[in-house]
Each structure stands twice: as C-alpha cells, then as structure tokens.
PDB file of N, CA and C in Angstrom:
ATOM      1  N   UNK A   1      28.566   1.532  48.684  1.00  0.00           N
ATOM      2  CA  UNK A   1      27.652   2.306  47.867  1.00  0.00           C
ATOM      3  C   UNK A   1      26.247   2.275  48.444  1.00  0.00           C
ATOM      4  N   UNK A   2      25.833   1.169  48.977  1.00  0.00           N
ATOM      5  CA  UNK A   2      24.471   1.078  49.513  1.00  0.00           C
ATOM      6  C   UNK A   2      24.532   2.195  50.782  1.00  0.00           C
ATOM      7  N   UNK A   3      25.201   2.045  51.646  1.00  0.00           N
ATOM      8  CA  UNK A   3      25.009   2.879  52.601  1.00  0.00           C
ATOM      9  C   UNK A   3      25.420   4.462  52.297  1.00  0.00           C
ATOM     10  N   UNK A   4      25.402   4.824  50.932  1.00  0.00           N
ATOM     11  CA  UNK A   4      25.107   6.159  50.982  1.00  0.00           C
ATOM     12  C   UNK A   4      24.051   6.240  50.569  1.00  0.00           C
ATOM     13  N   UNK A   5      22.921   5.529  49.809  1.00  0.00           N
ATOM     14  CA  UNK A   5      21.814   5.159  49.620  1.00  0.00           C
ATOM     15  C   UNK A   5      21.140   5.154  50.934  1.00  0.00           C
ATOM     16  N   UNK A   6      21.606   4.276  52.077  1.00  0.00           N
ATOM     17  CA  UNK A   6      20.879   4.499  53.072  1.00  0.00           C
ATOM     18  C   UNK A   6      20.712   5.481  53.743  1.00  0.00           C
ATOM     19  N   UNK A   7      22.230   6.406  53.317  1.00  0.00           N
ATOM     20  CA  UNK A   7      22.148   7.797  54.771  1.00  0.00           C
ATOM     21  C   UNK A   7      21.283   8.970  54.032  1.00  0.00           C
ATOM     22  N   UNK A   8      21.170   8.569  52.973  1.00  0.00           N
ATOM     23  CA  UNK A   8      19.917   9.252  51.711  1.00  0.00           C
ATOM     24  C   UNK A   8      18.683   8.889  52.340  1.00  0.00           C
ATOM     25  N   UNK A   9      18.221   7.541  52.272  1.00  0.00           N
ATOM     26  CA  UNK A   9      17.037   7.481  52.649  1.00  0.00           C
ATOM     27  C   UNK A   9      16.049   8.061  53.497  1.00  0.00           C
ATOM     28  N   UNK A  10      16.332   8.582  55.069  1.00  0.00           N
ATOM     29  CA  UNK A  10      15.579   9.430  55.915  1.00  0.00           C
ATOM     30  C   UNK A  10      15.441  10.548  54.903  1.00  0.00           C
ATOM     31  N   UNK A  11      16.460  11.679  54.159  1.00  0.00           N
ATOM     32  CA  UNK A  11      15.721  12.481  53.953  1.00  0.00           C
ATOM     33  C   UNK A  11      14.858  12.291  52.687  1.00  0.00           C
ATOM     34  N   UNK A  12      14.883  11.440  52.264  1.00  0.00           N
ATOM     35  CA  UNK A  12      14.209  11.457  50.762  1.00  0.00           C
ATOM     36  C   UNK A  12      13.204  10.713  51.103  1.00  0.00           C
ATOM     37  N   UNK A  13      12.634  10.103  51.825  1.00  0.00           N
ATOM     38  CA  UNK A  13      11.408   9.866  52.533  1.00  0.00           C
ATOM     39  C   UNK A  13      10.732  11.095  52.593  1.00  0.00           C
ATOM     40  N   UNK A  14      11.188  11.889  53.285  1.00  0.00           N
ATOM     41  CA  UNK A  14      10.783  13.543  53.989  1.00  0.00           C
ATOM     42  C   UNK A  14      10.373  14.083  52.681  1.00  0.00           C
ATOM     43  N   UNK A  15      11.129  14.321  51.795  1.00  0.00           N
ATOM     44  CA  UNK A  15      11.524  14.703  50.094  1.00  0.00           C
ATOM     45  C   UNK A  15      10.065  14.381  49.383  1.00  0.00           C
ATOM     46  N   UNK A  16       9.827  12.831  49.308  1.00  0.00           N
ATOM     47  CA  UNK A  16       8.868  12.444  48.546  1.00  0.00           C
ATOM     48  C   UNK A  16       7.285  11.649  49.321  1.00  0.00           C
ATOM     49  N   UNK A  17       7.341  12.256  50.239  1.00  0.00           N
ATOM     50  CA  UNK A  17       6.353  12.183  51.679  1.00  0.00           C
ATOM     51  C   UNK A  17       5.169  13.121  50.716  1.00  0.00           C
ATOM     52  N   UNK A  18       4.255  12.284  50.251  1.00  0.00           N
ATOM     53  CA  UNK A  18       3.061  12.796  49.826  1.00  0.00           C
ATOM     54  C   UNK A  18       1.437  12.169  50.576  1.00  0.00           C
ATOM     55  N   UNK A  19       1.995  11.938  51.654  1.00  0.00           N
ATOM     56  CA  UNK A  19       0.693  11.782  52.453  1.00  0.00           C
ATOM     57  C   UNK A  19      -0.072  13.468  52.595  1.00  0.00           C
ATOM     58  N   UNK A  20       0.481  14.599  52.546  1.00  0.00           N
ATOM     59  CA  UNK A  20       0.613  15.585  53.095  1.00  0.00           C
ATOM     60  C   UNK A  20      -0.339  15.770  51.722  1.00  0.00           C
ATOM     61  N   UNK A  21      -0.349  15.580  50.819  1.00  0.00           N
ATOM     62  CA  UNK A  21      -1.288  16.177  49.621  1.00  0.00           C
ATOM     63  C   UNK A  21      -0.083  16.541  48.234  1.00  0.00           C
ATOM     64  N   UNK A  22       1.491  16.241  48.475  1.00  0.00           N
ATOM     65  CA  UNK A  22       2.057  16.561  47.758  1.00  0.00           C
ATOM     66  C   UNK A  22       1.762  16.100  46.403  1.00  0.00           C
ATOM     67  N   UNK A  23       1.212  14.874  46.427  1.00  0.00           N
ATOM     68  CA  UNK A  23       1.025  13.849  45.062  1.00  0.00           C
ATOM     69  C   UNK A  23       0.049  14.501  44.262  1.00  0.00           C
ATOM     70  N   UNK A  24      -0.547  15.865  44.524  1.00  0.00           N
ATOM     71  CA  UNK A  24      -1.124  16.655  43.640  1.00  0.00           C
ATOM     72  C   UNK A  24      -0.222  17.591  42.693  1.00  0.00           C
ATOM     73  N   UNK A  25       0.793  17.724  43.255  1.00  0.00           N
ATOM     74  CA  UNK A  25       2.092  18.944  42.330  1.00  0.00           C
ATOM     75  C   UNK A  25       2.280  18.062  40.948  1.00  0.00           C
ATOM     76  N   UNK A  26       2.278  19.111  40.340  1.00  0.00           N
ATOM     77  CA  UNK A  26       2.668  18.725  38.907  1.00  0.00           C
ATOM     78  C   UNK A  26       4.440  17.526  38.927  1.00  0.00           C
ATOM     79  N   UNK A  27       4.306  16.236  38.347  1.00  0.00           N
ATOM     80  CA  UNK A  27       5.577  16.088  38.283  1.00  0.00           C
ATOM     81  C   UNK A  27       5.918  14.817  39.212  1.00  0.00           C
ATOM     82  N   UNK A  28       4.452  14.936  40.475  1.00  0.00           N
ATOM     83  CA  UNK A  28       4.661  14.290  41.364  1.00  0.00           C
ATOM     84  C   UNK A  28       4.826  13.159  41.610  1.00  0.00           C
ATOM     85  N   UNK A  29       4.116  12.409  40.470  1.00  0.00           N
ATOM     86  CA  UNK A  29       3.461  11.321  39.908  1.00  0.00           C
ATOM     87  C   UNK A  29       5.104  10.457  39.301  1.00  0.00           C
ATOM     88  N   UNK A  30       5.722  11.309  38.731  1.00  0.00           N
ATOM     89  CA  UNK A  30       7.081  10.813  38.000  1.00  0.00           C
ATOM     90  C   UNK A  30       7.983  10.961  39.078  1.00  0.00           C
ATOM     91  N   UNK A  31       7.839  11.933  40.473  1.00  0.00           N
ATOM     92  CA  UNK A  31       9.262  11.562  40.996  1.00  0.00           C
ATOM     93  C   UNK A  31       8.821  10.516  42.345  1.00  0.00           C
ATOM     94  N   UNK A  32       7.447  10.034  42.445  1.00  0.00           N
ATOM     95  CA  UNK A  32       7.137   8.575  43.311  1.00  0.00           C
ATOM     96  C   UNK A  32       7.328   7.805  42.649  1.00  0.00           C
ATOM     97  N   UNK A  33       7.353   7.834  40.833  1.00  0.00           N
ATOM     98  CA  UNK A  33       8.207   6.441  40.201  1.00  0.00           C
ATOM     99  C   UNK A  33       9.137   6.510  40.144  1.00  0.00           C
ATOM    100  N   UNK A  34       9.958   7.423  40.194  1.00  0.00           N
ATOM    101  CA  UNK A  34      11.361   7.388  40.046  1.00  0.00           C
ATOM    102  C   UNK A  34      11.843   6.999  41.940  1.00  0.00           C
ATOM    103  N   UNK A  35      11.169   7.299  42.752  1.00  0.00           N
ATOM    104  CA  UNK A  35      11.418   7.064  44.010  1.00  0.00           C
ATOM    105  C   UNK A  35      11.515   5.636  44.287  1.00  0.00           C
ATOM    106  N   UNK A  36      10.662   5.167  43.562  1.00  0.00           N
ATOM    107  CA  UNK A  36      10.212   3.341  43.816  1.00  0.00           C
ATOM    108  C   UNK A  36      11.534   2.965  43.349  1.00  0.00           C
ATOM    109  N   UNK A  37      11.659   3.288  42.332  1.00  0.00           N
ATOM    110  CA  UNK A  37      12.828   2.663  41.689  1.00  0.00           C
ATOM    111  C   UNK A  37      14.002   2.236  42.664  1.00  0.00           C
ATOM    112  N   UNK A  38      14.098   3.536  42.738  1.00  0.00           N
ATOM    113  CA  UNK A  38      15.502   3.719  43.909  1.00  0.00           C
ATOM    114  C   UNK A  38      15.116   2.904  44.907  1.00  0.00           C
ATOM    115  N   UNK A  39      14.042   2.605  45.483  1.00  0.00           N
ATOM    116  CA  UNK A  39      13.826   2.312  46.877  1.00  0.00           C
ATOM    117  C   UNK A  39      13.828   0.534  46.485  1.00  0.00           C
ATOM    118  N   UNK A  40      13.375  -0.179  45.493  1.00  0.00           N
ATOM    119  CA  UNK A  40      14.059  -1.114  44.971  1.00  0.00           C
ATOM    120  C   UNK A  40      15.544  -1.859  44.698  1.00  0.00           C
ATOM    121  N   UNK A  41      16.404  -0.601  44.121  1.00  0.00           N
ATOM    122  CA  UNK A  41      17.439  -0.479  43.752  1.00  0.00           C
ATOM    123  C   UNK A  41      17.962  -1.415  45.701  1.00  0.00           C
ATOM    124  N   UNK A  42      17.855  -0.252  46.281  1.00  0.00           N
ATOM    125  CA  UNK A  42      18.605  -0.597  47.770  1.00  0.00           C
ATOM    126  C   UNK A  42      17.867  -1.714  48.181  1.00  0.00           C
ATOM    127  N   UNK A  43      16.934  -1.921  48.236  1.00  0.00           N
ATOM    128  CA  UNK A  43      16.140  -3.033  48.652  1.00  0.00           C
ATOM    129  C   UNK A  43      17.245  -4.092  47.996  1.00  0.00           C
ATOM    130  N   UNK A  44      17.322  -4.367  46.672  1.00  0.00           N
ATOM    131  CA  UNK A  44      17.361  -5.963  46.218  1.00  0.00           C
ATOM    132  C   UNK A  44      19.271  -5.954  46.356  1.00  0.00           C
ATOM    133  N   UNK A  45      19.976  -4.508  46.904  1.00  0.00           N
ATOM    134  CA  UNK A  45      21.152  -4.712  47.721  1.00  0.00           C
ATOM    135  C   UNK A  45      21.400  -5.413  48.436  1.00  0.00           C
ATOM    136  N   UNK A  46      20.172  -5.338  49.415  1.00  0.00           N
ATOM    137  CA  UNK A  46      20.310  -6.164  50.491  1.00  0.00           C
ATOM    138  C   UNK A  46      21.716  -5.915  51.385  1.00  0.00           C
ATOM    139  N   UNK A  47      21.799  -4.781  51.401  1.00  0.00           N
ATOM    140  CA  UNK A  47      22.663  -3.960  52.394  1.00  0.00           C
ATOM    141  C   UNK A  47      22.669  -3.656  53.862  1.00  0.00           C
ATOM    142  N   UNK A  48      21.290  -3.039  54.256  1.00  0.00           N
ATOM    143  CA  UNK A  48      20.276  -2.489  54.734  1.00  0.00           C
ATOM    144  C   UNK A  48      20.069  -3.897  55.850  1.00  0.00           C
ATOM    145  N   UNK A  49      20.193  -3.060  57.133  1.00  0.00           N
ATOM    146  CA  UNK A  49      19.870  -3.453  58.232  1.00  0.00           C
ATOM    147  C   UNK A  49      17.942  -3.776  58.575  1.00  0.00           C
ATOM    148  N   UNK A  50      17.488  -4.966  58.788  1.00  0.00           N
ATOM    149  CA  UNK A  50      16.045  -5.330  58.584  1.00  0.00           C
ATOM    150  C   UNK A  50      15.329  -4.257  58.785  1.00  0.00           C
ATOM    151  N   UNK A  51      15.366  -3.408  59.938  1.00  0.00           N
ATOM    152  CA  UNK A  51      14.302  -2.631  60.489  1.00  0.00           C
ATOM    153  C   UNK A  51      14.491  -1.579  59.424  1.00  0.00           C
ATOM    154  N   UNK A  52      15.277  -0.985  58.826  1.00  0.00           N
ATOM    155  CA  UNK A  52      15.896   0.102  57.926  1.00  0.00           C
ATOM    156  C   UNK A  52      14.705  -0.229  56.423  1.00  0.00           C
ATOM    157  N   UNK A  53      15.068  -1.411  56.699  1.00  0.00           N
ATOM    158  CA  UNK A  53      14.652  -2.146  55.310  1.00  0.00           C
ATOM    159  C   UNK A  53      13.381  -2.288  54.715  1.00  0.00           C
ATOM    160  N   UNK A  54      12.680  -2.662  56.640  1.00  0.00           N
ATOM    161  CA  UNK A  54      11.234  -2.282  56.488  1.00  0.00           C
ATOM    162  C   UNK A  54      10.889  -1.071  56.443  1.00  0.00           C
ATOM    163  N   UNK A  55      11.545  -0.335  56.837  1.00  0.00           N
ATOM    164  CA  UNK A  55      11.267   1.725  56.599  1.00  0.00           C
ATOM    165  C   UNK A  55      10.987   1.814  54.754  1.00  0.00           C
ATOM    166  N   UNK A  56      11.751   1.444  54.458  1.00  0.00           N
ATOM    167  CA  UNK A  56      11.686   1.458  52.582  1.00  0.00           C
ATOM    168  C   UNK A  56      10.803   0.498  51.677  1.00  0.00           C
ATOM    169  N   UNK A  57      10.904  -0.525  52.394  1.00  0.00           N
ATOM    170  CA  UNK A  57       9.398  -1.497  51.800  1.00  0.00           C
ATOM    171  C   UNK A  57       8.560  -0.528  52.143  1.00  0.00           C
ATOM    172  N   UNK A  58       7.785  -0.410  53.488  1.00  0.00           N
ATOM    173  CA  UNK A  58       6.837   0.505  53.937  1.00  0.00           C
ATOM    174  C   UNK A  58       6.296   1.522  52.993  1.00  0.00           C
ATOM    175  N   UNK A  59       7.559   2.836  52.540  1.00  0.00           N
ATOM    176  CA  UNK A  59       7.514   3.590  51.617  1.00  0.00           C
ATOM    177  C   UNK A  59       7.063   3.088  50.213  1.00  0.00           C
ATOM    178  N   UNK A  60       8.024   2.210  49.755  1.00  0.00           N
ATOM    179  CA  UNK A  60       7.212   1.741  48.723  1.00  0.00           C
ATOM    180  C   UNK A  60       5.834   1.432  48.781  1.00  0.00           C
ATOM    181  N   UNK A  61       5.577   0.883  49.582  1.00  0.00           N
ATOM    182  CA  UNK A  61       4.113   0.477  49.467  1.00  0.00           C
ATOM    183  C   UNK A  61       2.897   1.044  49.310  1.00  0.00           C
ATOM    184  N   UNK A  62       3.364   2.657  50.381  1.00  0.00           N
ATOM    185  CA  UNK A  62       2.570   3.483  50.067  1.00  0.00           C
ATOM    186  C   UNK A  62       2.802   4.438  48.408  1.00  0.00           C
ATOM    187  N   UNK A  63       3.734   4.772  48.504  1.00  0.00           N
ATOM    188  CA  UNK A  63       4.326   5.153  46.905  1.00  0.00           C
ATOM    189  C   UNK A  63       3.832   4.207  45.605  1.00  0.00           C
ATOM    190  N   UNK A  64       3.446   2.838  46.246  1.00  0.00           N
ATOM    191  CA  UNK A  64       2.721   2.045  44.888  1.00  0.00           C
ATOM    192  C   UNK A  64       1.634   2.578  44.997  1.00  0.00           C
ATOM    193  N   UNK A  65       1.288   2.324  45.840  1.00  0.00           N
ATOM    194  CA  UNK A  65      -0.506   2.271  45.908  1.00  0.00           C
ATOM    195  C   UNK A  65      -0.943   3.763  45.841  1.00  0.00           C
ATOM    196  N   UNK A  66      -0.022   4.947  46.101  1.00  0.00           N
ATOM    197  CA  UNK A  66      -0.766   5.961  45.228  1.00  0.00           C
ATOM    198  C   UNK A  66      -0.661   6.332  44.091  1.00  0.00           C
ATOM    199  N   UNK A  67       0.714   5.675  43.429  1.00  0.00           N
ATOM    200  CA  UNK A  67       0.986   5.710  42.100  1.00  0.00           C
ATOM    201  C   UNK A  67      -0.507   5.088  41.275  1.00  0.00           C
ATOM    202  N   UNK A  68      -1.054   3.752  41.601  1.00  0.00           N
ATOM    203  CA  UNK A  68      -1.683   3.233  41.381  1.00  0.00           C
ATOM    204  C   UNK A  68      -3.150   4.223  41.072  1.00  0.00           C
ATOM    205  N   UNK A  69      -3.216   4.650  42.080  1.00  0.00           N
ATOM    206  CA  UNK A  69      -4.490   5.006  42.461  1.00  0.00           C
ATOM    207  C   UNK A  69      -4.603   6.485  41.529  1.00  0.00           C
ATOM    208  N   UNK A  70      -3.736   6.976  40.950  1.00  0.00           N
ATOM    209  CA  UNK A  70      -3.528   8.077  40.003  1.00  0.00           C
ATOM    210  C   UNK A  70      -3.984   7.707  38.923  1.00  0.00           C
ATOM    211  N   UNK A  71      -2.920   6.159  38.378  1.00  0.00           N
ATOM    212  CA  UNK A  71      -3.519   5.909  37.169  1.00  0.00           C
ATOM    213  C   UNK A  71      -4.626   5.070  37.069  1.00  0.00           C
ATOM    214  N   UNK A  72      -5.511   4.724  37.982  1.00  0.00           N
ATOM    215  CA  UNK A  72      -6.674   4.984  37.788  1.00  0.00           C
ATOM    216  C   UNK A  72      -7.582   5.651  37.627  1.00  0.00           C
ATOM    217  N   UNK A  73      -7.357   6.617  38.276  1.00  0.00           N
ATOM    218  CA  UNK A  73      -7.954   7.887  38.076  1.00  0.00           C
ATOM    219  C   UNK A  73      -7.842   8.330  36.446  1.00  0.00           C
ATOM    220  N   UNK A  74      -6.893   8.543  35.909  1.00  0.00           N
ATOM    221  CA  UNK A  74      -6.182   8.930  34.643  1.00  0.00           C
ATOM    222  C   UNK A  74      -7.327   7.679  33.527  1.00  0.00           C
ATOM    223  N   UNK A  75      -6.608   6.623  34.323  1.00  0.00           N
ATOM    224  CA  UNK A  75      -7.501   5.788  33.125  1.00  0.00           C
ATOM    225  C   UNK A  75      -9.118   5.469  33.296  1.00  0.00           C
ATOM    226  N   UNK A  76      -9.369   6.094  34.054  1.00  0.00           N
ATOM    227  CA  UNK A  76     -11.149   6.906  34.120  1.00  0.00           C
ATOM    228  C   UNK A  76     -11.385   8.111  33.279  1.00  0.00           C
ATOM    229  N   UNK A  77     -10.627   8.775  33.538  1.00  0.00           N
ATOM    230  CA  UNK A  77     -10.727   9.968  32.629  1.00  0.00           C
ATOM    231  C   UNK A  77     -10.172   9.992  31.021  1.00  0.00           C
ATOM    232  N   UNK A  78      -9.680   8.889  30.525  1.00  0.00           N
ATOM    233  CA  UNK A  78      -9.352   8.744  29.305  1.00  0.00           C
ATOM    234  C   UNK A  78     -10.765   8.012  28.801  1.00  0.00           C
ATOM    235  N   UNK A  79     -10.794   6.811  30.119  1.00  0.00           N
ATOM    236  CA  UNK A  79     -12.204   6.082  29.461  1.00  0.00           C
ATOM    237  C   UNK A  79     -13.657   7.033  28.793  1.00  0.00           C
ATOM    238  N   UNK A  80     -13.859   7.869  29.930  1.00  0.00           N
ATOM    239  CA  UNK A  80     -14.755   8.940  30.117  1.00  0.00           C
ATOM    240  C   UNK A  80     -14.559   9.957  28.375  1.00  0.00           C
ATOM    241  N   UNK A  81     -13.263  10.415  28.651  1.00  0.00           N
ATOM    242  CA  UNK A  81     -12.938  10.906  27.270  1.00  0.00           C
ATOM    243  C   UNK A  81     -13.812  10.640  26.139  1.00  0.00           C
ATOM    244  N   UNK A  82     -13.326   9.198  25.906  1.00  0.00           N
ATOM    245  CA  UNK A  82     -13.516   8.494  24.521  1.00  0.00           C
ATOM    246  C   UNK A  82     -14.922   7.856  24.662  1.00  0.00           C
ATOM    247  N   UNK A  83     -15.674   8.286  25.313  1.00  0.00           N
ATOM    248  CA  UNK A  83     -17.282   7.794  25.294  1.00  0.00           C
ATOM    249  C   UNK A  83     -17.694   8.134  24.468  1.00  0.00           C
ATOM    250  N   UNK A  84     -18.874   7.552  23.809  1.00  0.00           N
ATOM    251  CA  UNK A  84     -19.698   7.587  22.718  1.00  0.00           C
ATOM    252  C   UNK A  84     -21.088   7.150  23.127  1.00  0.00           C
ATOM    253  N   UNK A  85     -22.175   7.777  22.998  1.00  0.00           N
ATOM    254  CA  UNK A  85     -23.569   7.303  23.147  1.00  0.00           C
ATOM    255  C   UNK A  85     -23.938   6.720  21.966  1.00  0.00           C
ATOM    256  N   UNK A  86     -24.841   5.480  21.812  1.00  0.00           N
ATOM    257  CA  UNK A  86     -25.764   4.801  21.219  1.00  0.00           C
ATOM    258  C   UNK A  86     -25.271   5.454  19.714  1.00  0.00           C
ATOM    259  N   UNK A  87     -25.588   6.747  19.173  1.00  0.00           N
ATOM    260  CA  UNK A  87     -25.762   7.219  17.674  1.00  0.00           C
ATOM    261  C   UNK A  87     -24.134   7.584  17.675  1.00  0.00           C
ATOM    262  N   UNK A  88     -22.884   7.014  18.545  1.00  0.00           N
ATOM    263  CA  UNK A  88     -21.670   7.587  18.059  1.00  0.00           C
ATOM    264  C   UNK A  88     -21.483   8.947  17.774  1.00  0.00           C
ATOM    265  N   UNK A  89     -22.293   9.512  18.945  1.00  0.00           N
ATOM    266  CA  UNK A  89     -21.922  10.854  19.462  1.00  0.00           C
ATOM    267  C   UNK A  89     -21.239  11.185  20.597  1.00  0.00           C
ATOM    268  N   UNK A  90     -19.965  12.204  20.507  1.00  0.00           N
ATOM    269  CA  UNK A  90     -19.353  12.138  21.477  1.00  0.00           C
ATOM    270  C   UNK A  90     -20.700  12.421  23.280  1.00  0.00           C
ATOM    271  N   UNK A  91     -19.679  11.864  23.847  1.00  0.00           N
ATOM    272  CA  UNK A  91     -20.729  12.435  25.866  1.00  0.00           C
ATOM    273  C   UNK A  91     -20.007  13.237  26.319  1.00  0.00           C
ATOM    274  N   UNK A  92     -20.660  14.426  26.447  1.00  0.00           N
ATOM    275  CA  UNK A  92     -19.626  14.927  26.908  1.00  0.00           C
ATOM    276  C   UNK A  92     -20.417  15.532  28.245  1.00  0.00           C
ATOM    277  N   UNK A  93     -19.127  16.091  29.637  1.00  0.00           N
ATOM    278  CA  UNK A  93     -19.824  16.798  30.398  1.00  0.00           C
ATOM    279  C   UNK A  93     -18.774  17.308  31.133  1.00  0.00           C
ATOM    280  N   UNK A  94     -18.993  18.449  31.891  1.00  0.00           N
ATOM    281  CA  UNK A  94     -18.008  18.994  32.769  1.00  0.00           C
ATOM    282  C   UNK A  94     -16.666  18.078  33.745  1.00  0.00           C
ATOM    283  N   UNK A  95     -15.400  18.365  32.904  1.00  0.00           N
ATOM    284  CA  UNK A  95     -14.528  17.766  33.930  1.00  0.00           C
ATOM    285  C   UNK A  95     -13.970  18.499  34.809  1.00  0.00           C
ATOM    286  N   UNK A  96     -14.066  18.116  35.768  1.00  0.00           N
ATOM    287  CA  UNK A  96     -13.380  18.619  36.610  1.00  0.00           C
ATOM    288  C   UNK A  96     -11.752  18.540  37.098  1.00  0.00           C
ATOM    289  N   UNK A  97     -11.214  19.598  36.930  1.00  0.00           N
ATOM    290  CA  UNK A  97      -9.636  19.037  36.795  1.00  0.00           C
ATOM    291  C   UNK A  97      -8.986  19.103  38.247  1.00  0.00           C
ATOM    292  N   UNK A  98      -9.798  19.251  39.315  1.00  0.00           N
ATOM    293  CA  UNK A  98      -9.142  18.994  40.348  1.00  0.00           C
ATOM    294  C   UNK A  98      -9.020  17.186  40.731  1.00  0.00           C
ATOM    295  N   UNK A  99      -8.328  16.716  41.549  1.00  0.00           N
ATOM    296  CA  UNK A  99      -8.330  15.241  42.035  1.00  0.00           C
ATOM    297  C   UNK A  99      -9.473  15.207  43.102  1.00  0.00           C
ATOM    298  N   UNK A 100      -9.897  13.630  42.994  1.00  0.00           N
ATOM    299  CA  UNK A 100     -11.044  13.777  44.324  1.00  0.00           C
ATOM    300  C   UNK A 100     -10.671  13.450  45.162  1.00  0.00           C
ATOM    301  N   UNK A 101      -9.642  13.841  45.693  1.00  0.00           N
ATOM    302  CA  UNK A 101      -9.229  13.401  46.989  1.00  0.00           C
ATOM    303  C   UNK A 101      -9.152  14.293  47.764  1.00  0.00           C
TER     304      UNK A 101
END
C-alpha cells in the first residue's frame, strides 16, 4: 500500500507545488493540509526508501511553513478586524484583500 503512495508522490508534489504562487487559489490553503497529512501518513510507514523520504519531509516542510505563514496572516487580519480605539470605537481602514506576497 505504501508504495502506491510512493508512485503518487512525484506527481502530487507537481499537483500541490505552490512555490509558483499557487497558495493564492482559493482552496489552496485546505489542499496543503490535506497534503501534509498524506505526506505524514507515508512518512510514519516507513516504507519509503531514505532519499525518497527526504523528498516528502522536504515537502512538508515547505507546505508547513506556508500553511503557517497564511494563518498568520489570517490571524492579523482577524486581530486588525476586532480593533477598538480608546472610546470603543470600531478602527477601521482599507483592507486590502490581496496577499503580501
């Protein structure tokens, strides 16, 4: 079972390869968590030939750390949201709904 997981892996790398700017598409955000998952899943198989193995850690790593870096973003903009000045008036000011990246 793992090694159809593995003969998966090259293309679903390709698939969920958001260095390219993909991690802006709607959706994107849920299928790099759902990617981790999987890429876990085979990982803690321990099926997977080392160098293979480091190909999918690798991925993960980057797949965390932009997952990460989203919901920070997100939880800036919620913070920002729910601001209140001094007299418990909302702050408000132009958001911008593009990402700054």
């Amino acid at each position: 079972m793992a090694s159809k997981k593995a003969k998966r892996s090259p293309s679903r790398e390709r698939e969920g390869d958001t260095e390219s700017g993909a991690s802006d598409a709607p959706g994107a955000f849920e299928q790099s968590i759902r990617r981790l998952g999987e890429i876990v899943d085979t990982l803690e198989d321990g099926d997977l030939p080392l160098e293979e193995s480091l190909k999918l850690f690798e991925e993960g790593i980057k797949l965390a750390r932009r997952s990460q870096a989203v919901l920070d973003r997100a939880e800036k903009r919620v913070e920002e949201l729910l601001s209140v000045d001094d007299e418990g008036n909302p702050i408000t000011r132009e958001i911008d709904l593009e990402d700054d990246d």
